[in-house]
Protein backbone atom coordinates (compact mmCIF):
# COMPACT_ATOMS: atom_id res chain seq x y z
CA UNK A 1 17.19 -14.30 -37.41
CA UNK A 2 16.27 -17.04 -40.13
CA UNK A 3 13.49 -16.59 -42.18
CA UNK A 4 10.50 -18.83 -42.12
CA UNK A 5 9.71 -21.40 -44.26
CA UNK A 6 6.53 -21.45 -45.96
CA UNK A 7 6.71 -25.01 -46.53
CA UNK A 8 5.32 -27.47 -44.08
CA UNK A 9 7.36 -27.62 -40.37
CA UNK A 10 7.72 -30.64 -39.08
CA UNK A 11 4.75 -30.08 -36.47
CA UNK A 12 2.51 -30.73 -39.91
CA UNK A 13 -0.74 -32.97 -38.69
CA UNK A 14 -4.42 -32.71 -40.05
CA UNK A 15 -4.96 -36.27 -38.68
CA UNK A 16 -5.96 -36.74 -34.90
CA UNK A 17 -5.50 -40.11 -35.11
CA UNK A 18 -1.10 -39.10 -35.19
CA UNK A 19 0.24 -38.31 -31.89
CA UNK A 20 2.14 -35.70 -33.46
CA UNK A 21 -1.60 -33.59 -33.76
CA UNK A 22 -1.65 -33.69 -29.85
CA UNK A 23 1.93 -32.02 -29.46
CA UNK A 24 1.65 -28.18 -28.28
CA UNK A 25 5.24 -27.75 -29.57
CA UNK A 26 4.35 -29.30 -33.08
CA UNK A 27 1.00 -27.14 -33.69
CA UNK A 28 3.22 -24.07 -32.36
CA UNK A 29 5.54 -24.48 -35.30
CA UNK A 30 2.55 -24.91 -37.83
CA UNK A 31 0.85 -21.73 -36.59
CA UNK A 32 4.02 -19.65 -36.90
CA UNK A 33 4.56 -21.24 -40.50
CA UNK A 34 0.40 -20.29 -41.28
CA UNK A 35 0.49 -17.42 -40.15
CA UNK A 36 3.68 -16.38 -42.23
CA UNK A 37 2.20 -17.62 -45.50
CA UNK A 38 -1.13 -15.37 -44.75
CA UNK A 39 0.73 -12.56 -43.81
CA UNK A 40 2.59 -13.06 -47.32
CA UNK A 41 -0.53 -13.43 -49.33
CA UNK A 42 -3.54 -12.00 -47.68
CA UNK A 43 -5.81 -12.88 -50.14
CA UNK A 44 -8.76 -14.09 -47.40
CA UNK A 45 -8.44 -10.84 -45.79
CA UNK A 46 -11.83 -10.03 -46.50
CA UNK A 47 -13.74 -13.27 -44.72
CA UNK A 48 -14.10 -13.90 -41.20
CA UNK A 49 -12.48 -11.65 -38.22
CA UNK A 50 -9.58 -14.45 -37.99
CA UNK A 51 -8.21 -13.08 -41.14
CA UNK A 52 -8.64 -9.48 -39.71
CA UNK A 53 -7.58 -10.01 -36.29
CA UNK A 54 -4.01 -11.74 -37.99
CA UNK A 55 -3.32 -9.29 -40.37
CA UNK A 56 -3.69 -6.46 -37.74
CA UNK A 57 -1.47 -8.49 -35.04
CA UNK A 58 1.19 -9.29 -37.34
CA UNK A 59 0.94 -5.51 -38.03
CA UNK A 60 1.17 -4.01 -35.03
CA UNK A 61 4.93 -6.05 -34.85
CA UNK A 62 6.47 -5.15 -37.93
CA UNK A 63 5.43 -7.96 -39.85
CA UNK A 64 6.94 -10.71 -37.82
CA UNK A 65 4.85 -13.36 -37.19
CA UNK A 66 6.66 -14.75 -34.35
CA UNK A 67 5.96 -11.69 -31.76
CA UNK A 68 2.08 -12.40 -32.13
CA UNK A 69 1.16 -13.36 -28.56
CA UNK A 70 -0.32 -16.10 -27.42
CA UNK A 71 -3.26 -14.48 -26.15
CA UNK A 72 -3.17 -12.60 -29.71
CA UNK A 73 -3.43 -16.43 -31.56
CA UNK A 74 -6.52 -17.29 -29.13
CA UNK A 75 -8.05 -14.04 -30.63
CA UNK A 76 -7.47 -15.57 -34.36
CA UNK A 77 -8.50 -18.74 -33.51
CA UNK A 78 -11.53 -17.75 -31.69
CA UNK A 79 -12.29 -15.91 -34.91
CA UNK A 80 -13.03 -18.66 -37.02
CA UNK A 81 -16.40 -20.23 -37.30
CA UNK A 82 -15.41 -22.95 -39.97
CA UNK A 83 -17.19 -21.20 -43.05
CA UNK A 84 -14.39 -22.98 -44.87
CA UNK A 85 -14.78 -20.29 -47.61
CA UNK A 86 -10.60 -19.46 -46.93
CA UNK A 87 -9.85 -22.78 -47.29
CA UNK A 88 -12.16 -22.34 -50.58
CA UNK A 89 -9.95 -20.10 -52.30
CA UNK A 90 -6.82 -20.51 -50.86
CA UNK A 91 -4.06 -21.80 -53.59
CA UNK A 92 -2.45 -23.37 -51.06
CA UNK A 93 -4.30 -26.61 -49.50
CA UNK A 94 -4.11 -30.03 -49.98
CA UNK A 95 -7.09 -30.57 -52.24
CA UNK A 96 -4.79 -28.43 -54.61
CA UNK A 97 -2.16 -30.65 -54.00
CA UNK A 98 0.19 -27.95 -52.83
CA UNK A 99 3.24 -27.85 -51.10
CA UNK A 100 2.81 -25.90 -48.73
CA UNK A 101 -0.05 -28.30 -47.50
CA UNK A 102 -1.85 -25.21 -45.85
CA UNK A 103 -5.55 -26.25 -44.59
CA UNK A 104 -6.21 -22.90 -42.52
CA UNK A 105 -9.70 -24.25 -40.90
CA UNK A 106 -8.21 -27.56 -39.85
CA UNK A 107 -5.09 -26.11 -37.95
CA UNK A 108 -7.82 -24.11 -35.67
CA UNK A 109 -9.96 -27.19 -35.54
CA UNK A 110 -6.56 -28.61 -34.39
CA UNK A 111 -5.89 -25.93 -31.96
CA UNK A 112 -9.26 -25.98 -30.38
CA UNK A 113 -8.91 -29.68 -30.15
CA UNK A 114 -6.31 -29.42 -28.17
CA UNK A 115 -7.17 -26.78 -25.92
CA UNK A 116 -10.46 -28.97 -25.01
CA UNK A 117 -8.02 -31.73 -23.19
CA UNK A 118 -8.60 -31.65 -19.80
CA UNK A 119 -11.70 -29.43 -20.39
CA UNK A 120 -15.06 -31.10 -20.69
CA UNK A 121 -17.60 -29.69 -22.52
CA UNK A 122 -19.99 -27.41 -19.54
CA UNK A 123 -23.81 -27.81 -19.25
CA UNK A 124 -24.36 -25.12 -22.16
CA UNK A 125 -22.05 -26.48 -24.72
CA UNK A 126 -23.17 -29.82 -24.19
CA UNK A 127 -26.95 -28.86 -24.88
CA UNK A 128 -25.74 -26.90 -28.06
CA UNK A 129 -23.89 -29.71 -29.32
CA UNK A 130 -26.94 -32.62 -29.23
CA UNK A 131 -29.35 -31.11 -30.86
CA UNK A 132 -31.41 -34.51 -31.11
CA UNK A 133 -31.96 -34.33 -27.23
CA UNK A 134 -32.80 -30.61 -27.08
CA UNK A 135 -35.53 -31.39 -29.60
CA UNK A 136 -36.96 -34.65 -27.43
CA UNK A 137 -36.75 -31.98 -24.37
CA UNK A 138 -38.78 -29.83 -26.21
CA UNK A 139 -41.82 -32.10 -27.60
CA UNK A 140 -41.70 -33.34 -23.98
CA UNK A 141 -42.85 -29.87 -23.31
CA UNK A 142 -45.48 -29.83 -25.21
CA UNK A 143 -44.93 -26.74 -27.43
CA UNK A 144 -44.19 -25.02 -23.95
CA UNK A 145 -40.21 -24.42 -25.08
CA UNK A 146 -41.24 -22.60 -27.90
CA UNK A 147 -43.27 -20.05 -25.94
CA UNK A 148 -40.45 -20.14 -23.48
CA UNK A 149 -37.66 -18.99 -25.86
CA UNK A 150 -39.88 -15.76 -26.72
CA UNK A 151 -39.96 -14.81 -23.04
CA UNK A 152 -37.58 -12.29 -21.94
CA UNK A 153 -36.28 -13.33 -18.39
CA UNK A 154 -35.94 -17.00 -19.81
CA UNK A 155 -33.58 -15.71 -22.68
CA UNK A 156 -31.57 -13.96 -20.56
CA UNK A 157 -31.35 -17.10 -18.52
CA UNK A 158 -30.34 -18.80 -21.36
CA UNK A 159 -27.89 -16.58 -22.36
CA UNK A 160 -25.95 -17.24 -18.60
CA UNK A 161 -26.40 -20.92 -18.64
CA UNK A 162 -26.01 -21.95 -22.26
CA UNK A 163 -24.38 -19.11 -23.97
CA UNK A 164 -27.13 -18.48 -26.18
CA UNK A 165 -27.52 -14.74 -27.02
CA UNK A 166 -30.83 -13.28 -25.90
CA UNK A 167 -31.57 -11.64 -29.40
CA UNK A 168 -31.14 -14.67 -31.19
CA UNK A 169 -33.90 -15.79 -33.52
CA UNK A 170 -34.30 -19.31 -32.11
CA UNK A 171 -36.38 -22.23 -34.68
CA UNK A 172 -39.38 -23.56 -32.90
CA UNK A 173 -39.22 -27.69 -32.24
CA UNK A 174 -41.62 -29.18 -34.25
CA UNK A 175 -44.37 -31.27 -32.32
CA UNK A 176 -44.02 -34.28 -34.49
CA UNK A 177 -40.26 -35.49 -36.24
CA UNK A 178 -39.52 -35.85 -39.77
CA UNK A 179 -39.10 -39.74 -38.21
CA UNK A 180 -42.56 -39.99 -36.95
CA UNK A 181 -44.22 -38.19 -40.22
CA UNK A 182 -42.17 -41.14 -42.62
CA UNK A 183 -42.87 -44.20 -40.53
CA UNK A 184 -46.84 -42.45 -40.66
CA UNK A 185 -46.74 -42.62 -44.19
CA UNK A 186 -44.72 -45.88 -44.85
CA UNK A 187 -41.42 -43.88 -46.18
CA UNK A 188 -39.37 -46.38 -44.03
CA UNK A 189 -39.33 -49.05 -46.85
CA UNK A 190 -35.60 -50.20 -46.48
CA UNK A 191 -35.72 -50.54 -50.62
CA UNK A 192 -34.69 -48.34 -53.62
CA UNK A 193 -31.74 -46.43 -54.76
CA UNK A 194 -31.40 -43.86 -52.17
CA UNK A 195 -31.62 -42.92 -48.37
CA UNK A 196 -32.50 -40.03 -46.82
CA UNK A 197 -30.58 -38.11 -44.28
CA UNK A 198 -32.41 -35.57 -43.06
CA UNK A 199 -30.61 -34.08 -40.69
CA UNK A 200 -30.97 -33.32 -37.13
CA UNK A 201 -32.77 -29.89 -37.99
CA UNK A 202 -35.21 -31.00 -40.49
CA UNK A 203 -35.80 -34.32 -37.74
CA UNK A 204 -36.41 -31.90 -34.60
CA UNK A 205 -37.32 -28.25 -36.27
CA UNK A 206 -38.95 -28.63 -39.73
CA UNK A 207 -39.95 -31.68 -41.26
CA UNK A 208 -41.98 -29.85 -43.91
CA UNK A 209 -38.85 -29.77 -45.97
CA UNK A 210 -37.61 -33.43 -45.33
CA UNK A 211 -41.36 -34.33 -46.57
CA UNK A 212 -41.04 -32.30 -49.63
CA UNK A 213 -37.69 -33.79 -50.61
CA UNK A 214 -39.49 -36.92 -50.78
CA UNK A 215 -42.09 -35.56 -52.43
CA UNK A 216 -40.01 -33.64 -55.43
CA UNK A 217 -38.17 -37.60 -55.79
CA UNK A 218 -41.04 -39.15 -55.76
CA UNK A 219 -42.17 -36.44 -58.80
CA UNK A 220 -38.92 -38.29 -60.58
CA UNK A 221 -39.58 -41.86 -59.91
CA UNK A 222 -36.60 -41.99 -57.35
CA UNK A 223 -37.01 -44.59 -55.06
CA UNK A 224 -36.18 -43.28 -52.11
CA UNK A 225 -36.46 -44.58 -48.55
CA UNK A 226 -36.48 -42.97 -45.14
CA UNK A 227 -34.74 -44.61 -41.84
CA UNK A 228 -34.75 -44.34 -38.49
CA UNK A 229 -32.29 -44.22 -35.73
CA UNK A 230 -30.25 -41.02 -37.78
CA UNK A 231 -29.44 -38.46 -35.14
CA UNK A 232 -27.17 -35.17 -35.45
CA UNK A 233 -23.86 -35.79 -37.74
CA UNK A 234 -21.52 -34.45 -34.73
CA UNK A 235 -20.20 -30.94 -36.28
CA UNK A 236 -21.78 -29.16 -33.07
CA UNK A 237 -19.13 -31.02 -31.16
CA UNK A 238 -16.61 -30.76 -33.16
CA UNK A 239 -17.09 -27.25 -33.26
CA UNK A 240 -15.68 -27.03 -29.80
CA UNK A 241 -12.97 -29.32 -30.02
CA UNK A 242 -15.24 -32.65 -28.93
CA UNK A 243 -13.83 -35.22 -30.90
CA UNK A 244 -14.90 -38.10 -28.49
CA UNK A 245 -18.68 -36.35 -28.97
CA UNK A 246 -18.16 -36.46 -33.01
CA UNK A 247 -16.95 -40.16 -32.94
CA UNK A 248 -19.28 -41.15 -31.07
CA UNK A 249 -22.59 -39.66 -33.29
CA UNK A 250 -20.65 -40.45 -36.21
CA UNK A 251 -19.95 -43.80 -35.03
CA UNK A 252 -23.88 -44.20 -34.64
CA UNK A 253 -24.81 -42.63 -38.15
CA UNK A 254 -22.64 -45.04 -39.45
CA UNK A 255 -24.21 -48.54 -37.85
CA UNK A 256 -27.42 -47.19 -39.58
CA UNK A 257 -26.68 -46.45 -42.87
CA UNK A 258 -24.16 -49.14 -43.17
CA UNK A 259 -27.22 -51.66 -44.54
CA UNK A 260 -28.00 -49.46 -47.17
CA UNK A 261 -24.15 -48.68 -48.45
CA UNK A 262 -24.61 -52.91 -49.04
CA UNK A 263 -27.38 -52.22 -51.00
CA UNK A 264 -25.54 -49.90 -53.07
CA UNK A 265 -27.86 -46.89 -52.34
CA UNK A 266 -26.60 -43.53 -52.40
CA UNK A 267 -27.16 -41.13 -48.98
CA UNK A 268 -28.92 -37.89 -49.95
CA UNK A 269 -28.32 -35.00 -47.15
CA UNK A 270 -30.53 -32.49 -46.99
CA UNK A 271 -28.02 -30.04 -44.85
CA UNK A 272 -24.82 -28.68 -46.63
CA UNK A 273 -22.99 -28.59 -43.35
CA UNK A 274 -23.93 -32.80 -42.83
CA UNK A 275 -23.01 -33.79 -46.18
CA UNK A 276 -19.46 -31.81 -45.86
CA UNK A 277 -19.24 -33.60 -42.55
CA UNK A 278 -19.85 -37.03 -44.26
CA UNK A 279 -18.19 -36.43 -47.35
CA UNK A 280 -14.99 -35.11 -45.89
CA UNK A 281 -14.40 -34.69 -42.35
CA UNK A 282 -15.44 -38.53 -41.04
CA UNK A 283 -12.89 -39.71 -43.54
CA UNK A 284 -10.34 -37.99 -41.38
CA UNK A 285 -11.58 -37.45 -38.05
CA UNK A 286 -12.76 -41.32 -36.86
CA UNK A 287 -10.25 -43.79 -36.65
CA UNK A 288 -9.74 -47.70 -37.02
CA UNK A 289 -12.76 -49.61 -39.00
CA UNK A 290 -14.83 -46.57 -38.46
CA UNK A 291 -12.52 -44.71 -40.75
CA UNK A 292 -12.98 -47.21 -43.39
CA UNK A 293 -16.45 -47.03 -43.27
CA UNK A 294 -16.29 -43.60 -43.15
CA UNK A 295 -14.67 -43.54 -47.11
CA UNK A 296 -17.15 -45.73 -48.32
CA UNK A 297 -19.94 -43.72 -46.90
CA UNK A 298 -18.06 -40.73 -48.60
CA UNK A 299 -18.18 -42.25 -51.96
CA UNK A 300 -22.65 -42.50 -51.54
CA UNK A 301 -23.05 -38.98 -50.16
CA UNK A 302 -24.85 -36.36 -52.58
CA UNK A 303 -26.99 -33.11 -51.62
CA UNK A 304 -30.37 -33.86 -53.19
CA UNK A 305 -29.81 -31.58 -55.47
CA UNK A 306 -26.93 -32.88 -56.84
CA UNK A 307 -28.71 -36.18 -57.33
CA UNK A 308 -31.63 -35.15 -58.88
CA UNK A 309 -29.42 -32.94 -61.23
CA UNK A 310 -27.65 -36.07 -62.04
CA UNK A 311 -30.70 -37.52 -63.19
CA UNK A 312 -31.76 -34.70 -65.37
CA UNK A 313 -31.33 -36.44 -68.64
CA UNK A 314 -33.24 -39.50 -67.70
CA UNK A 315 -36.70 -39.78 -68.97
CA UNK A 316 -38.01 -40.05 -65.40
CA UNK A 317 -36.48 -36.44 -64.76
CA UNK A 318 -40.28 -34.32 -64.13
CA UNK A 319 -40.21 -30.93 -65.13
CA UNK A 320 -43.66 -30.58 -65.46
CA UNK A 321 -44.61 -28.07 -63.27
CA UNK A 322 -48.00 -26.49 -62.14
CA UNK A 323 -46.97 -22.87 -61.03
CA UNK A 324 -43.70 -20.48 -60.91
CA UNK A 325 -42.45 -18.63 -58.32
CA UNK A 326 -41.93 -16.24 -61.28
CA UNK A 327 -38.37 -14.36 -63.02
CA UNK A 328 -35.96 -13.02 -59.76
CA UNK A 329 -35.73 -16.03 -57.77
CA UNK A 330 -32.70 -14.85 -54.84
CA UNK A 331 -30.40 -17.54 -54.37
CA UNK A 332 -27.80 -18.01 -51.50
CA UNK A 333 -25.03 -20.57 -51.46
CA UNK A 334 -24.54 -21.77 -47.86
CA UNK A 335 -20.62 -21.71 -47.52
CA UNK A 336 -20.61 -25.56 -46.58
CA UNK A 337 -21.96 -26.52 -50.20
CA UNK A 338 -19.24 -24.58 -51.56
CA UNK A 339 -16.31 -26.27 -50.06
CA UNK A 340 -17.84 -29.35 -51.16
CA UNK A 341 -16.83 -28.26 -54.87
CA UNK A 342 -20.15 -29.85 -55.94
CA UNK A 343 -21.70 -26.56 -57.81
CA UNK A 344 -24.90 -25.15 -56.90
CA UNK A 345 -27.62 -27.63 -58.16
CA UNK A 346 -30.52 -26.26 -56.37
CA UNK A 347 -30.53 -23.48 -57.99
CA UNK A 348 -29.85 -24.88 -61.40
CA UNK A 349 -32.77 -27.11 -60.68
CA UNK A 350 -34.59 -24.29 -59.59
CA UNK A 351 -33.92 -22.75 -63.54
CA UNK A 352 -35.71 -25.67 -64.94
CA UNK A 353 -38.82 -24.37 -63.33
CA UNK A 354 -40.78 -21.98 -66.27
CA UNK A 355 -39.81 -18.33 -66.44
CA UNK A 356 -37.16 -18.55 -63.23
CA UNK A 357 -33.33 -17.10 -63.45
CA UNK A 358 -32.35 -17.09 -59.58
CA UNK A 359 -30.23 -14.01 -58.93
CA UNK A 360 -26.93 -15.98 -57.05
CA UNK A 361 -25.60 -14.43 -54.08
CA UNK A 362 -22.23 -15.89 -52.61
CA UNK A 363 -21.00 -14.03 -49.49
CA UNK A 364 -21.52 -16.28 -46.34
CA UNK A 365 -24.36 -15.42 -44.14
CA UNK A 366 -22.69 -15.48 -40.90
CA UNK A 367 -24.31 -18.08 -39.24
CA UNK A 368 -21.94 -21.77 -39.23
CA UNK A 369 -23.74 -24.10 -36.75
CA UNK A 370 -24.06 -22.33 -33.20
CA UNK A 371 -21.68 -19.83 -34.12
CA UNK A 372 -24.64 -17.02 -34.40
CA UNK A 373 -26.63 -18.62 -31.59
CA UNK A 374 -23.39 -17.54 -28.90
CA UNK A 375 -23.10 -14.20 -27.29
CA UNK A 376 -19.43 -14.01 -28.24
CA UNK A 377 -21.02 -14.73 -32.26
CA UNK A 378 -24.65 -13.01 -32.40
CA UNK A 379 -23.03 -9.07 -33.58
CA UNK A 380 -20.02 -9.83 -35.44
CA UNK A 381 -22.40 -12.92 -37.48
CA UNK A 382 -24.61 -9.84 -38.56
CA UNK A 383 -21.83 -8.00 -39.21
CA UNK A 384 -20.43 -10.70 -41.91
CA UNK A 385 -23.52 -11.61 -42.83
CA UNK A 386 -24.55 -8.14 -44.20
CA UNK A 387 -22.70 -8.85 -47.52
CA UNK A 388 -25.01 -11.35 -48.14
CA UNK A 389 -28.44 -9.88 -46.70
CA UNK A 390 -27.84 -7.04 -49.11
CA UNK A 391 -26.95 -9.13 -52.17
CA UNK A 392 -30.60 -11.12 -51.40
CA UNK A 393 -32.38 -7.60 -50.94
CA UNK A 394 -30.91 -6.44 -54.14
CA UNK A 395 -32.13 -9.35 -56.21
CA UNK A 396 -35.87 -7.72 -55.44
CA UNK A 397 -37.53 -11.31 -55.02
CA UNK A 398 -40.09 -12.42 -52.39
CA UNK A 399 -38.97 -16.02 -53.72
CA UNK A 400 -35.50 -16.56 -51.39
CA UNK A 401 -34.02 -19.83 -51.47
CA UNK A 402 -31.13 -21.06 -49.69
CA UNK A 403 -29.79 -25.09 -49.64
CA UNK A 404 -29.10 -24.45 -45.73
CA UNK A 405 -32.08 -24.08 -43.36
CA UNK A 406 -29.87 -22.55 -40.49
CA UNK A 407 -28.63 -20.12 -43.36
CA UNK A 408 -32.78 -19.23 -43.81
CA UNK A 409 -32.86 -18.29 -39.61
CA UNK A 410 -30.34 -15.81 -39.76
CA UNK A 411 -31.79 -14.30 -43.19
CA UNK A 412 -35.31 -14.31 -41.63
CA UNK A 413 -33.84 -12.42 -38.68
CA UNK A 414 -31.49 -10.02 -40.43
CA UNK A 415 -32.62 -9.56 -43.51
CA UNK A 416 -36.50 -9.68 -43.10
CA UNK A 417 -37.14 -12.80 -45.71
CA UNK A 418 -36.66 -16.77 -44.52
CA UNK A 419 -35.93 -18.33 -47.85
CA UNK A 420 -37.26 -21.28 -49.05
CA UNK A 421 -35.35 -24.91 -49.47
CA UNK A 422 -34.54 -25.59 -53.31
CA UNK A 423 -36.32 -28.80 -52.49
CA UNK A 424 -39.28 -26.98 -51.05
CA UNK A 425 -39.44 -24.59 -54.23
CA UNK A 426 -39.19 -27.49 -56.77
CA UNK A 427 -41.82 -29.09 -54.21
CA UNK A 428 -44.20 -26.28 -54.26
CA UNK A 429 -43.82 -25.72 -58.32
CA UNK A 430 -44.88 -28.85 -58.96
CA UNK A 431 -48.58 -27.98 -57.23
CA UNK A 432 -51.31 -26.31 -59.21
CA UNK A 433 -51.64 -23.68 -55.95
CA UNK A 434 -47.53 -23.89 -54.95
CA UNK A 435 -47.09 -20.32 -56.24
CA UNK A 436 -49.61 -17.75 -57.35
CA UNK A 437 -48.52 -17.82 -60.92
CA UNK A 438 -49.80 -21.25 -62.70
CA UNK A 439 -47.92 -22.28 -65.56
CA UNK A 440 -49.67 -22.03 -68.71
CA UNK A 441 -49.96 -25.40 -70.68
């Protein structure tokens, strides 16, 4: 029997806009070909239960790849939770330039994809995956969700019609929207240099931290403006394979910030998972005009740290601060900032504050958009998490920060501590009573 190749089979396709992506028989030969070259390196074997589940399959039948069953792939592929942290440190992608062309990530995105044709999304998966309606649901309710989602019998309802795991720490809905708090305040100004995407959580479950990333630019003279009609960047529905659902949000994000890409204004994101969405994934997922768009919304996209750390030798740049969180500062970095290849500004901005050397912890959290929230997710996201809650503990801080605020649920649940937004630190140092310790003048 011939040996396979490790370079790419002719079923290659990371673009769903190429009918050879749709093919069964063409994603069949790329999985056999993946799965060879992971068996022959290995190196991810310590990430998500994918990795695990492969290495143990391929195992069990003497090392050839081609006796893993197909019910044995479902198991890998269900596995993944798009941490991209293999696709991180694999030699072997694209963005190395390659040739073996391997993009582990995208071939399950690919997979899942296709196994959604013919399958529309159920009740459940359509709630999880518009999280911009769950959260006008909820203020409809007057607060009356959030008591809800404490109850016992209602979780457990929850859990059979949505999928939601019972024990899942759930975010309350906020009672007003990021939205409502800038138009309030006159933040909608249509002028300066940069708009603000706040993302769908900081919109529907805490604006506080939207408000204090305008606040912290404001401390450095950025003129930044707020808009309306944002809503969630699509990655719940791509998640499960919903690439109509994706367009179609992505499609909308697009008409809005498309007056403000004229103007030349860069789009700060305040989620690491939406500016990895709008940085890289648009750019190959939407087709036609929208895909064009798409790359020159790429080219404006920046975390707001990374823009205000690109500012730092400007004479605007504040660092006069009012109070210190003090010396161990614990610092995660949220998987999704990480495969953005951007570095970890928050927390270098976070050094600038007096007396403050955040203690960096790397190991993913577990969490990856509703990946923690499902019932097939909840244990084995503490279980891969616990690298990280114990590299947080360990730092011996009660100052946590974190650039992802889903990333701050599932360390308030697990490990006891829900860190802090870089923006919301930098936000709180720069107030006389934002930390107990003032900063002597």
């Amino acid at each position: 029997m011939a040996n396979i190749s490790y370079m790419p089979s002719d079923g290659l396709s990371y673009d769903p806009t190429d009918e050879l992506y749709w093919q069964p028989e063409a994603l069949a030969q790329e999985i056999e070909r993946v799965f060879e070259v992971c068996h022959g390196c290995r190196m991810c074997f310590k990430f998500c239960d994918s990795f695990k589940d492969l290495f143990k399959f391929v195992d069990i039948h003497d090392g050839d790849v081609r006796l893993v069953t197909e019910d044995q792939t479902q198991k890998v592929m269900d596995g993944c939770f798009q941490c991209k942290l293999c696709e991180v440190e694999c030699p072997y992608t694209p963005y190395d330039k390659h040739d073996f062309q391997l993009d582990f990530p995208k071939l399950v995105h690919r997979h899942v994809a296709q196994k959604r044709i013919g399958n529309p999304l159920t009740f459940g998966e359509q709630m999880l995956a518009d999280p911009d309606r769950s959260g006008a649901l909820a203020r409809m309710s007057l607060g009356s969700v959030n008591t809800m989602n404490k109850v016992t019998f209602h979780r457990m309802f929850m859990e059979r019609v949505m999928g939601v795991h019972r024990d899942k720490l759930l975010p309350d809905f906020a009672a007003e929207t990021f939205t409502d708090w800038a138009e309030k305040n006159d933040k909608i100004t249509g002028e300066g240099e940069a708009v603000l995407f706040q993302t769908c959580f900081v919109e529907n479950n805490e604006p506080h931290i939207g408000e204090d990333v305008v606040e912290v630019m404001e401390h450095n003279q950025v003129a930044l403006t707020c808009e309306k009609g944002l809503n969630c960047c699509g990655m719940p529905n791509w998640e499960k394979g919903d690439l109509d659902g994706l367009r179609e949000k992505a499609r909308r994000n697009l008409d809005t910030l498309e007056p403000h890409l004229d103007a030349g204004r860069k789009v700060l994101v305040v989620n690491p998972t939406c500016s990895m969405m709008m940085r890289r994934e648009y750019t190959e997922l939407l087709e036609g005009e929208d895909r064009v768009r798409a790359e020159r919304l790429a080219g404006a996209v920046m975390d707001c740290g990374e823009f205000l750390w690109s500012i730092r030798k400007e004479e605007r740049f504040n660092t006069d601060f009012k109070s210190t969180p003090g010396d161990a500062v614990a610092y995660h970095a949220p998987c999704h900032l990480r495969a953005q290849r951007v570095g970890f500004k928050g927390r270098d901005l976070i050094r600038k504050i007096p007396g403050c050397k955040p203690k960096t912890t790397m190991e993913c959290c577990g969490h990856d958009g509703t990946y923690a929230m499902s019932t097939k997710g909840f244990e084995p996201s503490k279980r891969i998490g616990k690298k990280a809650f114990d590299g947080m503990n360990e730092a011996e801080s009660e100052v946590w920060a974190t650039d992802c605020p889903l990333a701050a649920v599932q360390f308030q649940q697990h490990a006891g501590v829900k860190p802090m937004h870089p923006m919301s630190v930098l936000a709180a140092a720069y107030r006389p009573d934002g930390f107990p310790t003032k900063v002597e003048e």
